[in-house]
C-alpha atoms as a PDB file:
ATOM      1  CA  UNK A   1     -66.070 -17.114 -52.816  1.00  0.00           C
ATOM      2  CA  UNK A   2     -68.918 -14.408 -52.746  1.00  0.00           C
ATOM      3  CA  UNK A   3     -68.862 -11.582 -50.473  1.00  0.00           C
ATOM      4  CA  UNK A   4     -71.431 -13.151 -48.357  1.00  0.00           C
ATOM      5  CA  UNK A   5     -69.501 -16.460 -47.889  1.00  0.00           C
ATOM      6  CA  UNK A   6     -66.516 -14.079 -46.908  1.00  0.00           C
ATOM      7  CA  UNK A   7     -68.566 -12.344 -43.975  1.00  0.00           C
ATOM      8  CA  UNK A   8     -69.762 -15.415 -43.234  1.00  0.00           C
ATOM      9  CA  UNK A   9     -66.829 -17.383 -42.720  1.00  0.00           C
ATOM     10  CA  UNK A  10     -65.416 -14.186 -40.666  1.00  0.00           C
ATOM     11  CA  UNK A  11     -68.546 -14.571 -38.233  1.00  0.00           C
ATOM     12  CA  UNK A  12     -67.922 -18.180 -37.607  1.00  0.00           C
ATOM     13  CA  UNK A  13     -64.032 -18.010 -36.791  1.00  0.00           C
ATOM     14  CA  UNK A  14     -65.011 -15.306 -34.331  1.00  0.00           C
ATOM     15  CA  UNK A  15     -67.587 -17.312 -32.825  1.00  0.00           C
ATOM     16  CA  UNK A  16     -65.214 -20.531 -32.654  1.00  0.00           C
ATOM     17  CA  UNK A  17     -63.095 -17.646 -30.755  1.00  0.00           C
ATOM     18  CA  UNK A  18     -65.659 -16.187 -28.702  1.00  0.00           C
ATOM     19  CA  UNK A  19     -65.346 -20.560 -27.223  1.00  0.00           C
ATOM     20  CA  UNK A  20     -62.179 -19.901 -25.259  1.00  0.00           C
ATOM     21  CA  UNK A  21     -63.549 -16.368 -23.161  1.00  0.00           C
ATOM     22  CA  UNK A  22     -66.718 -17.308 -22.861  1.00  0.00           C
ATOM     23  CA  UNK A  23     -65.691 -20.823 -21.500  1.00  0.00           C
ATOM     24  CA  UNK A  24     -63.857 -19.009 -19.153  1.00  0.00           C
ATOM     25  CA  UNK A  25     -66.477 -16.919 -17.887  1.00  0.00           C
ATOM     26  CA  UNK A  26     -68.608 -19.486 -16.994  1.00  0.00           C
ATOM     27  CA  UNK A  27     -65.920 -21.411 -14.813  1.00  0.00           C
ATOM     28  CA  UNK A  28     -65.399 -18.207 -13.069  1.00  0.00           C
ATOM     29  CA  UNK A  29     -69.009 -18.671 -11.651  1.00  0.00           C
ATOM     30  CA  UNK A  30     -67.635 -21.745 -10.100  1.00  0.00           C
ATOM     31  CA  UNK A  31     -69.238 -24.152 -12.652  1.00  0.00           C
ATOM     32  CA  UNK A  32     -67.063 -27.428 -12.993  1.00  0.00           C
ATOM     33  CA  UNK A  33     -65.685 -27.385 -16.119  1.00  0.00           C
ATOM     34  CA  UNK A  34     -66.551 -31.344 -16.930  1.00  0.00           C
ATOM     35  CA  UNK A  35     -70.040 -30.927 -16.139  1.00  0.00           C
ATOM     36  CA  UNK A  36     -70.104 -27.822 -18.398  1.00  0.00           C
ATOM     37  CA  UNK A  37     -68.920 -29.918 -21.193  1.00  0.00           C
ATOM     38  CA  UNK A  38     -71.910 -32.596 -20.538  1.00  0.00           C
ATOM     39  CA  UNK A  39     -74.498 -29.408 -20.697  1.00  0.00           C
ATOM     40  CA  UNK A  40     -73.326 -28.126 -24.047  1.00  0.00           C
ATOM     41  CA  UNK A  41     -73.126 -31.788 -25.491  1.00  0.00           C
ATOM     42  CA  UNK A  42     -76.726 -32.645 -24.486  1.00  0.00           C
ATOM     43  CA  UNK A  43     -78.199 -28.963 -25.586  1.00  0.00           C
ATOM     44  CA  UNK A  44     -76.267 -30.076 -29.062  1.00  0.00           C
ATOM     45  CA  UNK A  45     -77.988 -33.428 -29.021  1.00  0.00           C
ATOM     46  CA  UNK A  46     -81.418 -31.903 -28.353  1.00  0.00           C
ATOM     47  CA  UNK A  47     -81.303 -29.616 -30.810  1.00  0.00           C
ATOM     48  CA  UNK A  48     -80.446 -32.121 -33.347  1.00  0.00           C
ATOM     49  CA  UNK A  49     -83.072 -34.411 -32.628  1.00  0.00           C
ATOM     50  CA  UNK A  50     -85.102 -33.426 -35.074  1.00  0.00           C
ATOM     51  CA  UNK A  51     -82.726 -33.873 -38.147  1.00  0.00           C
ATOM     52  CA  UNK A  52     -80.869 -37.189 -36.892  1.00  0.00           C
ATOM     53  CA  UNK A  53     -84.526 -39.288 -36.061  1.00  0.00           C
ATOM     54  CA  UNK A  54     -82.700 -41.923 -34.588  1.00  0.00           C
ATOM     55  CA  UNK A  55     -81.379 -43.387 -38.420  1.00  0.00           C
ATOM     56  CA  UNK A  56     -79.244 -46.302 -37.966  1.00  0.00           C
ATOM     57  CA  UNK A  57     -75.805 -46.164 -40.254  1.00  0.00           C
ATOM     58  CA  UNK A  58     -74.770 -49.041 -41.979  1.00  0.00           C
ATOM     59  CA  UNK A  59     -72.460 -51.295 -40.090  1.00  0.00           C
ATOM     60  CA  UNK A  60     -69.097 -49.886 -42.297  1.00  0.00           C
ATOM     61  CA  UNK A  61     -70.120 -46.054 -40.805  1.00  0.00           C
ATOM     62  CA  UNK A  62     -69.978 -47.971 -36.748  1.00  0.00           C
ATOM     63  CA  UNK A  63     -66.509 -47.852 -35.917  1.00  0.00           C
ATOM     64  CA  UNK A  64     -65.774 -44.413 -37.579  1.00  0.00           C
ATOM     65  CA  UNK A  65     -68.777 -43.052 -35.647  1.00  0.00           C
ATOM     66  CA  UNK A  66     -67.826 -44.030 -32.152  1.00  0.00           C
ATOM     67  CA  UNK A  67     -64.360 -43.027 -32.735  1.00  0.00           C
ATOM     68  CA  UNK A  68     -65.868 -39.684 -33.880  1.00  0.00           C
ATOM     69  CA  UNK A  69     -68.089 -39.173 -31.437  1.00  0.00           C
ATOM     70  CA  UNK A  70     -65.340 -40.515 -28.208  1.00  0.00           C
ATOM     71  CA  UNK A  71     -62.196 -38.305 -30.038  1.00  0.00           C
ATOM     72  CA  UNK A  72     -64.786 -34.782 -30.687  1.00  0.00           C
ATOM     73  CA  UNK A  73     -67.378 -35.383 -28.381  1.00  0.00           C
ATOM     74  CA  UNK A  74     -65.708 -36.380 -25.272  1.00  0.00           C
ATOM     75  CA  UNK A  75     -62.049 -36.066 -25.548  1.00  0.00           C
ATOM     76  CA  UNK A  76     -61.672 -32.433 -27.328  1.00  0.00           C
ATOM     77  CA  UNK A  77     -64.565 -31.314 -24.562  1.00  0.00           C
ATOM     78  CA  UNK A  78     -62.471 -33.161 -21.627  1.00  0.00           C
ATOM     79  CA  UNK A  79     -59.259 -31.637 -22.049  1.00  0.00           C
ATOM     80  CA  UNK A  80     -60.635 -27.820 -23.835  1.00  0.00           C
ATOM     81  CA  UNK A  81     -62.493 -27.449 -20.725  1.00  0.00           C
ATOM     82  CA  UNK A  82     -60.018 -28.487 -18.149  1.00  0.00           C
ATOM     83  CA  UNK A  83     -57.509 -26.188 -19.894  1.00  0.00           C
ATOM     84  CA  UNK A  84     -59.224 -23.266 -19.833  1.00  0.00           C
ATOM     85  CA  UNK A  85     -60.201 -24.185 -16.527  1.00  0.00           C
ATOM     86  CA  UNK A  86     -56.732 -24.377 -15.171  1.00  0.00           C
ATOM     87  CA  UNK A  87     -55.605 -21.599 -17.499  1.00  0.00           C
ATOM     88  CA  UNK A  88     -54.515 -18.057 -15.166  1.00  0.00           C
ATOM     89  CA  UNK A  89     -53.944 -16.490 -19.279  1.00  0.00           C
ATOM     90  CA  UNK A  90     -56.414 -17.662 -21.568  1.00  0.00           C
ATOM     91  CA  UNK A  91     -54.801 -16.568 -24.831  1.00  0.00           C
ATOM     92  CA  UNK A  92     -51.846 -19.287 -24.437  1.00  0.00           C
ATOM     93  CA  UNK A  93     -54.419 -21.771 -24.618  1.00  0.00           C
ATOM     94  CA  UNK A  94     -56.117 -20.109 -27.731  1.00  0.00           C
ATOM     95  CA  UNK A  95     -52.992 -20.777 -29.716  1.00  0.00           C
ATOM     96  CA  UNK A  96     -51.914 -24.032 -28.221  1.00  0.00           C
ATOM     97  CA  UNK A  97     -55.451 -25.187 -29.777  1.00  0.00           C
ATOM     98  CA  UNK A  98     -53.847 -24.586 -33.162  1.00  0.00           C
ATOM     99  CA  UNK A  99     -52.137 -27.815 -32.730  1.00  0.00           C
ATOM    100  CA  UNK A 100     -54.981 -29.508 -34.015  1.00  0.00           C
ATOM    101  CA  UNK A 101     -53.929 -29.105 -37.317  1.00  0.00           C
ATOM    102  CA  UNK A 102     -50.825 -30.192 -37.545  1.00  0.00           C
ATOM    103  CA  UNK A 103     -51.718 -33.362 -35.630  1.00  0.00           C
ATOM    104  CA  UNK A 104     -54.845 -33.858 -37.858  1.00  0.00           C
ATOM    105  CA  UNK A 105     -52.183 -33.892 -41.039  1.00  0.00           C
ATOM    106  CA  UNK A 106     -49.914 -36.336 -38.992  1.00  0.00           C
ATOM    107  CA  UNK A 107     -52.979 -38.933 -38.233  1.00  0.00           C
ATOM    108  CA  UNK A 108     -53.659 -38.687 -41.958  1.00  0.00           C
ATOM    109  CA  UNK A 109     -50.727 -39.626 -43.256  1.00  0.00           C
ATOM    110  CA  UNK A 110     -49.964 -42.687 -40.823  1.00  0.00           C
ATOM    111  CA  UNK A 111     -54.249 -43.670 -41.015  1.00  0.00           C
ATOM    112  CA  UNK A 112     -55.141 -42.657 -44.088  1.00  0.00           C
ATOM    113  CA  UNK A 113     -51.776 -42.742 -46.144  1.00  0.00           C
ATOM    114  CA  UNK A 114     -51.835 -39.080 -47.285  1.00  0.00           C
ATOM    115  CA  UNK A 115     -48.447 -37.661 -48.381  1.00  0.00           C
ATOM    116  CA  UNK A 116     -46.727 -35.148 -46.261  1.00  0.00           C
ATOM    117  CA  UNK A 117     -44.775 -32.671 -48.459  1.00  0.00           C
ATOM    118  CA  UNK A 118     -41.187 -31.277 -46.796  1.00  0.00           C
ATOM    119  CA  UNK A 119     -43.168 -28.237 -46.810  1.00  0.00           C
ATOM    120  CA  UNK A 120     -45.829 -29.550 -44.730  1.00  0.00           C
ATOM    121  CA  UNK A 121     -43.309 -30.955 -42.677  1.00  0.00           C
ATOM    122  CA  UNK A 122     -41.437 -27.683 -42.043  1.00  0.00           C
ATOM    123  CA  UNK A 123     -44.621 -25.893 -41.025  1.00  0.00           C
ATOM    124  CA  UNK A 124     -45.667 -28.558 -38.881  1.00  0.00           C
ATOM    125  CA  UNK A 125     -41.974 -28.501 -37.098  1.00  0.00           C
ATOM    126  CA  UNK A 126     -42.509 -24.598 -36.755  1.00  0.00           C
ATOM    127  CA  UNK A 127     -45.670 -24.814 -35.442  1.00  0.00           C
ATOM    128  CA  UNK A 128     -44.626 -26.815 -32.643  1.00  0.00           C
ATOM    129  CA  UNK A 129     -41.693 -24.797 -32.426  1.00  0.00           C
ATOM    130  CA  UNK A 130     -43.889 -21.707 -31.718  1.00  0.00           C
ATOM    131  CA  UNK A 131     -45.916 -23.715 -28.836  1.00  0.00           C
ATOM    132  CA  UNK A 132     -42.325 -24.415 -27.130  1.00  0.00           C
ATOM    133  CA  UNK A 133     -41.526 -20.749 -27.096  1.00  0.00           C
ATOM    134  CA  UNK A 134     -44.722 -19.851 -25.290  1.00  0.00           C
ATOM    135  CA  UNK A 135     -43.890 -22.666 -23.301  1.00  0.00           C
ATOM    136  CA  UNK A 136     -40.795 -20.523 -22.145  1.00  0.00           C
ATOM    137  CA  UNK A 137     -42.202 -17.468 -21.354  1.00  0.00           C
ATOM    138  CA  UNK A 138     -41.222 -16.643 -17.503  1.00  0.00           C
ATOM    139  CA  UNK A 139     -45.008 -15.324 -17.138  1.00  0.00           C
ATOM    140  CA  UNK A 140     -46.584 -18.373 -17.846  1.00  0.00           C
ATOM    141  CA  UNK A 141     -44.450 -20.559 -14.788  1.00  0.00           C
ATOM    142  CA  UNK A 142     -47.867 -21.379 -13.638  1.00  0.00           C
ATOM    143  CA  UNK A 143     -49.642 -22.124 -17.215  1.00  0.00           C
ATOM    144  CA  UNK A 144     -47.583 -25.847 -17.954  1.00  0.00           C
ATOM    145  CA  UNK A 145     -50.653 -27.587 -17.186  1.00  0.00           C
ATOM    146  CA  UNK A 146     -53.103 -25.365 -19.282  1.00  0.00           C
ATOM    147  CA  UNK A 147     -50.723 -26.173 -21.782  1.00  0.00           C
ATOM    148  CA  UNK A 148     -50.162 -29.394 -21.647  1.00  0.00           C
ATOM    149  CA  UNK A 149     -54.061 -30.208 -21.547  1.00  0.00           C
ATOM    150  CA  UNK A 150     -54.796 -27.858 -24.564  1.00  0.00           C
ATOM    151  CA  UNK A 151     -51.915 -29.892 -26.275  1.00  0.00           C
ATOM    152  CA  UNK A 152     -53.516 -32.619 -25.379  1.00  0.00           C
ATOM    153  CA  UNK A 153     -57.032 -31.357 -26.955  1.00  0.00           C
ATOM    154  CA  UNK A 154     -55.648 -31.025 -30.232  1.00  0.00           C
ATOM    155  CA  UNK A 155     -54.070 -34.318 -30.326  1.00  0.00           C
ATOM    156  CA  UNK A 156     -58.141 -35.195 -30.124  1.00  0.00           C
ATOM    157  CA  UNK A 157     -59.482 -32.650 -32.167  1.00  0.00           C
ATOM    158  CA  UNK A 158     -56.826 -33.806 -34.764  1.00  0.00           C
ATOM    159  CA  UNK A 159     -57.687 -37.389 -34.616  1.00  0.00           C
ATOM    160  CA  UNK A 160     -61.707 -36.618 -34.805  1.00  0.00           C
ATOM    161  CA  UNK A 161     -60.758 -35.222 -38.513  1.00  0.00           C
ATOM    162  CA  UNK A 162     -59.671 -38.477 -39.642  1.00  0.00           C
ATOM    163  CA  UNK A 163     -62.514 -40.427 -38.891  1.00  0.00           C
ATOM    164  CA  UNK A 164     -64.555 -37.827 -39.918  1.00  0.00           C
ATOM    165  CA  UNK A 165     -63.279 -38.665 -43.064  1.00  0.00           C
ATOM    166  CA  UNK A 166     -65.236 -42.312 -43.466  1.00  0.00           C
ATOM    167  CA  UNK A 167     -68.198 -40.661 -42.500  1.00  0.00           C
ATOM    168  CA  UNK A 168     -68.341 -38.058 -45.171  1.00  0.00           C
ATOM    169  CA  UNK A 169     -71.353 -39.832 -46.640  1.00  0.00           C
ATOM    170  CA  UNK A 170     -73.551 -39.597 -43.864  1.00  0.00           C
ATOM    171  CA  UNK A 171     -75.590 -36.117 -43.049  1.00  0.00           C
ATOM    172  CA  UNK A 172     -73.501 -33.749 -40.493  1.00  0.00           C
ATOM    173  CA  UNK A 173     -76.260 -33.609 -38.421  1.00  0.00           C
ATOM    174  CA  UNK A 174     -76.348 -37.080 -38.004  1.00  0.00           C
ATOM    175  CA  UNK A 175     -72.932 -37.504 -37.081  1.00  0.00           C
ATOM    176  CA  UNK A 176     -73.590 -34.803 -34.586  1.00  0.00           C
ATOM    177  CA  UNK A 177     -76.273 -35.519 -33.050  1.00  0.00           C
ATOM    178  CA  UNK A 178     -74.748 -39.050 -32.666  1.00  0.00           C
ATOM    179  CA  UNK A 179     -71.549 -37.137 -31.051  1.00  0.00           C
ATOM    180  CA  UNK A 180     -73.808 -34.904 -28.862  1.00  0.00           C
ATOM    181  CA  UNK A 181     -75.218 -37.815 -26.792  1.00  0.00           C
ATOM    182  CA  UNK A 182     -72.480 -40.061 -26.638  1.00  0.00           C
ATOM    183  CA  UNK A 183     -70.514 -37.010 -25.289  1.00  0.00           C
ATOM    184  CA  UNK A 184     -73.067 -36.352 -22.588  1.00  0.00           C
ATOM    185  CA  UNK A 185     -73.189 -39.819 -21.614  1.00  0.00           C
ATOM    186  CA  UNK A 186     -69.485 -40.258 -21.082  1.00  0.00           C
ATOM    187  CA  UNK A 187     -68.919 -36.300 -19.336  1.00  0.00           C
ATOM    188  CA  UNK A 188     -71.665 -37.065 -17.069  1.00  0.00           C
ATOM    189  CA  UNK A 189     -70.428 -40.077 -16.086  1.00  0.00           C
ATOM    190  CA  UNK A 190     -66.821 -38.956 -15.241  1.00  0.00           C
ATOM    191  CA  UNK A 191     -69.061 -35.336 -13.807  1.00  0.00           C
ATOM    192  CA  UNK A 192     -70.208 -37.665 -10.563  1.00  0.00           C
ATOM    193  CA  UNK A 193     -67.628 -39.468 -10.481  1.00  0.00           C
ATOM    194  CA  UNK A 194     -64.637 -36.594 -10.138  1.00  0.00           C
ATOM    195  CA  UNK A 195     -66.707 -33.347  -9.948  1.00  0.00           C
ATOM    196  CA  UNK A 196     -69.053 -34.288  -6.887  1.00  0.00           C
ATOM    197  CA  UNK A 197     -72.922 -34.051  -6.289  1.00  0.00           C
ATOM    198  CA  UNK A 198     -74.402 -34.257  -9.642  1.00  0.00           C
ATOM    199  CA  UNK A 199     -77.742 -31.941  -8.285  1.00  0.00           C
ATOM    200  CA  UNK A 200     -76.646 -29.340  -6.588  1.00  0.00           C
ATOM    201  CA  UNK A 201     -73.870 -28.361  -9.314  1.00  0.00           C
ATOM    202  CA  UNK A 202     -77.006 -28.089 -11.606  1.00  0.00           C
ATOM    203  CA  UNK A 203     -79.163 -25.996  -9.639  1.00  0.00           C
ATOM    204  CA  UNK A 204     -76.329 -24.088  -8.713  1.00  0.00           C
ATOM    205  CA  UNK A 205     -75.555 -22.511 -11.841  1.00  0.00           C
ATOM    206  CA  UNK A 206     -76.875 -19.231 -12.504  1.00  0.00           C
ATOM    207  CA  UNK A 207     -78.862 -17.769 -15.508  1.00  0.00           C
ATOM    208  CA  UNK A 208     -76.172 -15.860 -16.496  1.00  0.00           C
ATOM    209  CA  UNK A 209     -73.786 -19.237 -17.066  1.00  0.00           C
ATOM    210  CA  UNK A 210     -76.530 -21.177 -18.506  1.00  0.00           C
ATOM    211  CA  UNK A 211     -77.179 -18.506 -21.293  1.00  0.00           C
ATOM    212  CA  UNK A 212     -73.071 -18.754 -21.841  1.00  0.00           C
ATOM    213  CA  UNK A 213     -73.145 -22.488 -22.141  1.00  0.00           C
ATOM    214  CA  UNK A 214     -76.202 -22.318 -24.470  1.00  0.00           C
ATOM    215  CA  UNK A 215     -73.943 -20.309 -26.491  1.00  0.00           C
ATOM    216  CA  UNK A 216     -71.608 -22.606 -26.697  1.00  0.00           C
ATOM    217  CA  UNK A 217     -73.886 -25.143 -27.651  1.00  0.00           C
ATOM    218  CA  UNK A 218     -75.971 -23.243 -30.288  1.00  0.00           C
ATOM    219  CA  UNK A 219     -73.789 -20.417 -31.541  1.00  0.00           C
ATOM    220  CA  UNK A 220     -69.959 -22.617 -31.545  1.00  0.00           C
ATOM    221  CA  UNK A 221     -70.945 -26.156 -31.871  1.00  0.00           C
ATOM    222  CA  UNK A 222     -74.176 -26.085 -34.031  1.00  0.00           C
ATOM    223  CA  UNK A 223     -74.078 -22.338 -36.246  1.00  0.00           C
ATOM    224  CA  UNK A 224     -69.797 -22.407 -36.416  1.00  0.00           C
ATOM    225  CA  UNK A 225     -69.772 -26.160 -37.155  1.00  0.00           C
ATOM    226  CA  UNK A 226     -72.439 -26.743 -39.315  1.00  0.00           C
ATOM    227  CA  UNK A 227     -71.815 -23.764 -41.317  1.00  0.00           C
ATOM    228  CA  UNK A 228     -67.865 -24.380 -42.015  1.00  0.00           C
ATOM    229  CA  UNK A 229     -69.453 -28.036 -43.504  1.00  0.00           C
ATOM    230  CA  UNK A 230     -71.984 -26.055 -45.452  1.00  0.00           C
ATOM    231  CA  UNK A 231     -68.972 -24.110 -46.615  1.00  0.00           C
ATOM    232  CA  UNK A 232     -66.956 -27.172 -47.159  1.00  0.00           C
ATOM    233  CA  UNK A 233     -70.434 -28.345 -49.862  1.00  0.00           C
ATOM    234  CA  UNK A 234     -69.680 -25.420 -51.968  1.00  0.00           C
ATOM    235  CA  UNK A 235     -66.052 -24.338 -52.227  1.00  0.00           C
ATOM    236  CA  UNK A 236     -62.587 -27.044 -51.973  1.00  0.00           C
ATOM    237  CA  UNK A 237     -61.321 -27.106 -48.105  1.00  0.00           C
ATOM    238  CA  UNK A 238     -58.387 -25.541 -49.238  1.00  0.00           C
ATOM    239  CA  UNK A 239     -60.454 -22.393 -50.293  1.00  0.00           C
ATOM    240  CA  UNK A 240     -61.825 -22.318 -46.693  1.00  0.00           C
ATOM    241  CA  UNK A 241     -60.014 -23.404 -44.259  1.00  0.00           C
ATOM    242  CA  UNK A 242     -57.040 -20.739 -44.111  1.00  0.00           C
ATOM    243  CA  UNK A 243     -59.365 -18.590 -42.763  1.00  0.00           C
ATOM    244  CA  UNK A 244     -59.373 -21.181 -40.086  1.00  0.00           C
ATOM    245  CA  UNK A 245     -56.023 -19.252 -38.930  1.00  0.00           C
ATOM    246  CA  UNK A 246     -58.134 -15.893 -37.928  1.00  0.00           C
ATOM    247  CA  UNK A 247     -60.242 -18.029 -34.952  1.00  0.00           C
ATOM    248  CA  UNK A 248     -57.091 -17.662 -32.123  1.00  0.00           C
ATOM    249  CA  UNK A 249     -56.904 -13.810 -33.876  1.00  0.00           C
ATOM    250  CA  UNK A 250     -60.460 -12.954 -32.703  1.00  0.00           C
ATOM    251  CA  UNK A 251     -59.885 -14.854 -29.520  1.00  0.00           C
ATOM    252  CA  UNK A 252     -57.072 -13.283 -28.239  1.00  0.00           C
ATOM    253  CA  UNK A 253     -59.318  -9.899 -29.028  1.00  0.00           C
ATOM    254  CA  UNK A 254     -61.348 -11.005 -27.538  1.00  0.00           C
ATOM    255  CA  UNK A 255     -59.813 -12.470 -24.464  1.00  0.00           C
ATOM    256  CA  UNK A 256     -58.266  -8.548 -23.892  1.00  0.00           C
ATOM    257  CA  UNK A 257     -61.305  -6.997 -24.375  1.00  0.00           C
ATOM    258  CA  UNK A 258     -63.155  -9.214 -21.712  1.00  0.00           C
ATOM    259  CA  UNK A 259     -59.977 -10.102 -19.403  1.00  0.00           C
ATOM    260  CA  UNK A 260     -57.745  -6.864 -20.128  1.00  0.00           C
ATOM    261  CA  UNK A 261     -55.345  -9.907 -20.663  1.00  0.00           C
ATOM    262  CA  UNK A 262     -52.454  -8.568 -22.940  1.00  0.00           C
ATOM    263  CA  UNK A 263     -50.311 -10.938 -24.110  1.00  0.00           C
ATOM    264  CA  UNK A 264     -46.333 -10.859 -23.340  1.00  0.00           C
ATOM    265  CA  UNK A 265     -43.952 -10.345 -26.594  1.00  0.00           C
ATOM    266  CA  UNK A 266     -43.178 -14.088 -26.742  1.00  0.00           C
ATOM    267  CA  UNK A 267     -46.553 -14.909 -26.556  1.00  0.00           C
ATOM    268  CA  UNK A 268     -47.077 -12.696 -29.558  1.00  0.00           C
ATOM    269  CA  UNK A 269     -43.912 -13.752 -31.018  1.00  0.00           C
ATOM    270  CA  UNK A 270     -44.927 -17.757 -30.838  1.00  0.00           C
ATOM    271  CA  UNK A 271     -48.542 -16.754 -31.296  1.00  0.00           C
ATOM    272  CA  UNK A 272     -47.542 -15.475 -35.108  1.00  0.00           C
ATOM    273  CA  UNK A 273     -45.167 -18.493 -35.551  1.00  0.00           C
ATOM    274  CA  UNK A 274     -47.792 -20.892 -34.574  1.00  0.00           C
ATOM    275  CA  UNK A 275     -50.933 -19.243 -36.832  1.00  0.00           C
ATOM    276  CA  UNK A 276     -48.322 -18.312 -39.549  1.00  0.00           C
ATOM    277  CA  UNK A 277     -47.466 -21.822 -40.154  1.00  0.00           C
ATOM    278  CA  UNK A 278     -51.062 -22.939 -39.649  1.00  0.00           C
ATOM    279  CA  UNK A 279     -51.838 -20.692 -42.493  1.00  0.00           C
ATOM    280  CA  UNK A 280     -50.032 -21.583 -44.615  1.00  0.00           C
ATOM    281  CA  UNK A 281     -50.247 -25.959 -44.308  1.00  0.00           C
ATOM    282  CA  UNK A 282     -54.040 -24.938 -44.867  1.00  0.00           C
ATOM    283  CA  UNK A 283     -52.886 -23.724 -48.006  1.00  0.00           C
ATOM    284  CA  UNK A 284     -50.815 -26.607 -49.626  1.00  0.00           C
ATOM    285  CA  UNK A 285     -52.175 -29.207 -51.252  1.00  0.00           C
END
C-alpha cells in the first residue's frame, strides 16, 4: 500500500469515528434520533442521484438489494441512532459496534458456506467476551440498553456484508443510492409514526445540527464508504480492513476530547479485548 493509501485509510477510520460524537451532538439539540437517520439517508440518496440514474438491476441482483438496502439502510441506522441516543457514555457504544464483524463472519459461514477456522472462532468468542465485561462495569448500570441496541446494530451491519456480497457486480453507487432511499422511506415512516409531528421536528432543527447531519451524510456515509470500496478495487480486503480496528480508537479520542468522557479501566480493559480480537480475525484468511 502507498503512503497515500495509508493516510488515506487513516482519514476514513477517523471519520467513521467522528459518526458516534457527532451523532451525539446532534441529539443533544433535541433532534429525534429516527428522524435524524431519515435526513442523512435522503442527503445520501440525493447526492447519488447523479451516478445511480435510476438503472434497473437484473432480477438475480433484487433480493440481495432489498436485503441490502432494509439490513444497512434502515436497520444499522435504526438501532446506531437509538443507541447513541440512549447512550449517558458514548465510548461503550463505540466498541460494542465492533460486533459487526464477528457477526458478519458468522452470517457467512451459515449463508454463504465460508469456513470458520478455530482461530476465527476463538477471536470471535473473545470478542464477545470483551462486550460482556463492559457489560459489567458498575458505571455503566444505566448503559444496558445502549448496549443492547448497539449489539443489536451490528447484528445488522453484519448481515448487510453478506448480501453485499451478490451485489459485488453492480456499481457502489448504485447499491447506495438504492439503500439511501429505501432507508428514508422506511425511517420516515416509523419518524411519524413513533417520533411525533413530522413538521415541526424539521423546522426545529438548528443550522448547527443540520451541518452535523450533512456530515454524516457526506463525510461518513458517502467519502468513508465509498473510499474503503475504492480501497477494496486496488488492494485484497485483508490488506485493508485491519485498519478497520483503529475507527472505535479515534472515536473514543474523540468522544474525550468533545465529552471529557474518560473511559473506566474495564472499559479500557474490554475495549482492547474487543478491537484486539477484531484485529486480528481481519487478518486471517
Amino acid at each position: 500500500m502507498t503512503i497515500k493509501h495509508y493516510f488515506w485509510i487513516i482519514l476514513i477510520t477517523f471519520l467513521f469515528g467522528s459518526a458516534y460524537p457527532v451523532q451525539k451532538i446532534i441529539f443533544n439539540e433535541s433532534v429525534p434520533p429516527i428522524l435524524m437517520g431519515a435526513l442523512r439517508m435522503l442527503i445520501v440518496f440525493i447526492c447519488l442521484i447523479p451516478f445511480w440514474k435510476f438503472k434497473i438491476p437484473k432480477r438475480k441482483y433484487w433480493f440481495p438489494l432489498l436485503g441490502f438496502a432494509i439490513f444497512m439502510g434502515v436497520g444499522t441506522n435504526f438501532f446506531m441512532n437509538l443507541s447513541i441516543y440512549n447512550a449517558n457514555i458514548v465510548s461503550p457504544t463505540i466498541i460494542g459496534s465492533q460486533l459487526a464483524i464477528p457477526f458478519g463472519i458468522l452470517f457467512s459461514s451459515i449463508f454463504l458456506g465460508e469456513n470458520v477456522s478455530f482461530k476465527k472462532w476463538f477471536f470471535i468468542l473473545t470478542s464477545f467476551f470483551g462486550i460482556i465485561l463492559i457489560s459489567f462495569d458498575p458505571e455503566l448500570k444505566n448503559e444496558k440498553v445502549a448496549l443492547l441496541l448497539i449489539s443489536f446494530m451490528a447484528f445488522f451491519y453484519g448481515g448487510s456484508q453478506v448480501f453485499s456480497r451478490y451485489l459485488k457486480d453492480l456499481n457502489v453507487t448504485q447499491t447506495n443510492a438504492f439503500m439511501g432511499l429505501t432507508g428514508f422511506i422506511i425511517l420516515i415512516l416509523i419518524s411519524i409514526l413513533f417520533e411525533g409531528n413530522l413538521y415541526t421536528n424539521i423546522i426545529n432543527i438548528n443550522l448547527n445540527s443540520w451541518i452535523l447531519i450533512m456530515h454524516s451524510a457526506l463525510l461518513v456515509s458517502i467519502v468513508g464508504h465509498m473510499s474503503l470500496f475504492y480501497l477494496y478495487k486496488l488492494y485484497p480486503v485483508k490488506k485493508v480492513f485491519p485498519f478497520y480496528a483503529l475507527f472505535p480508537v479515534f472515536g473514543i479520542l474523540q468522544t474525550i476530547l468533545i465529552f471529557k468522557e474518560m473511559p473506566t479501566l474495564i472499559i479500557l480493559i474490554g475495549g482492547i479485548i474487543v478491537i484486539m480480537s477484531i484485529y486480528y480475525l481481519n487478518q486471517l484468511d
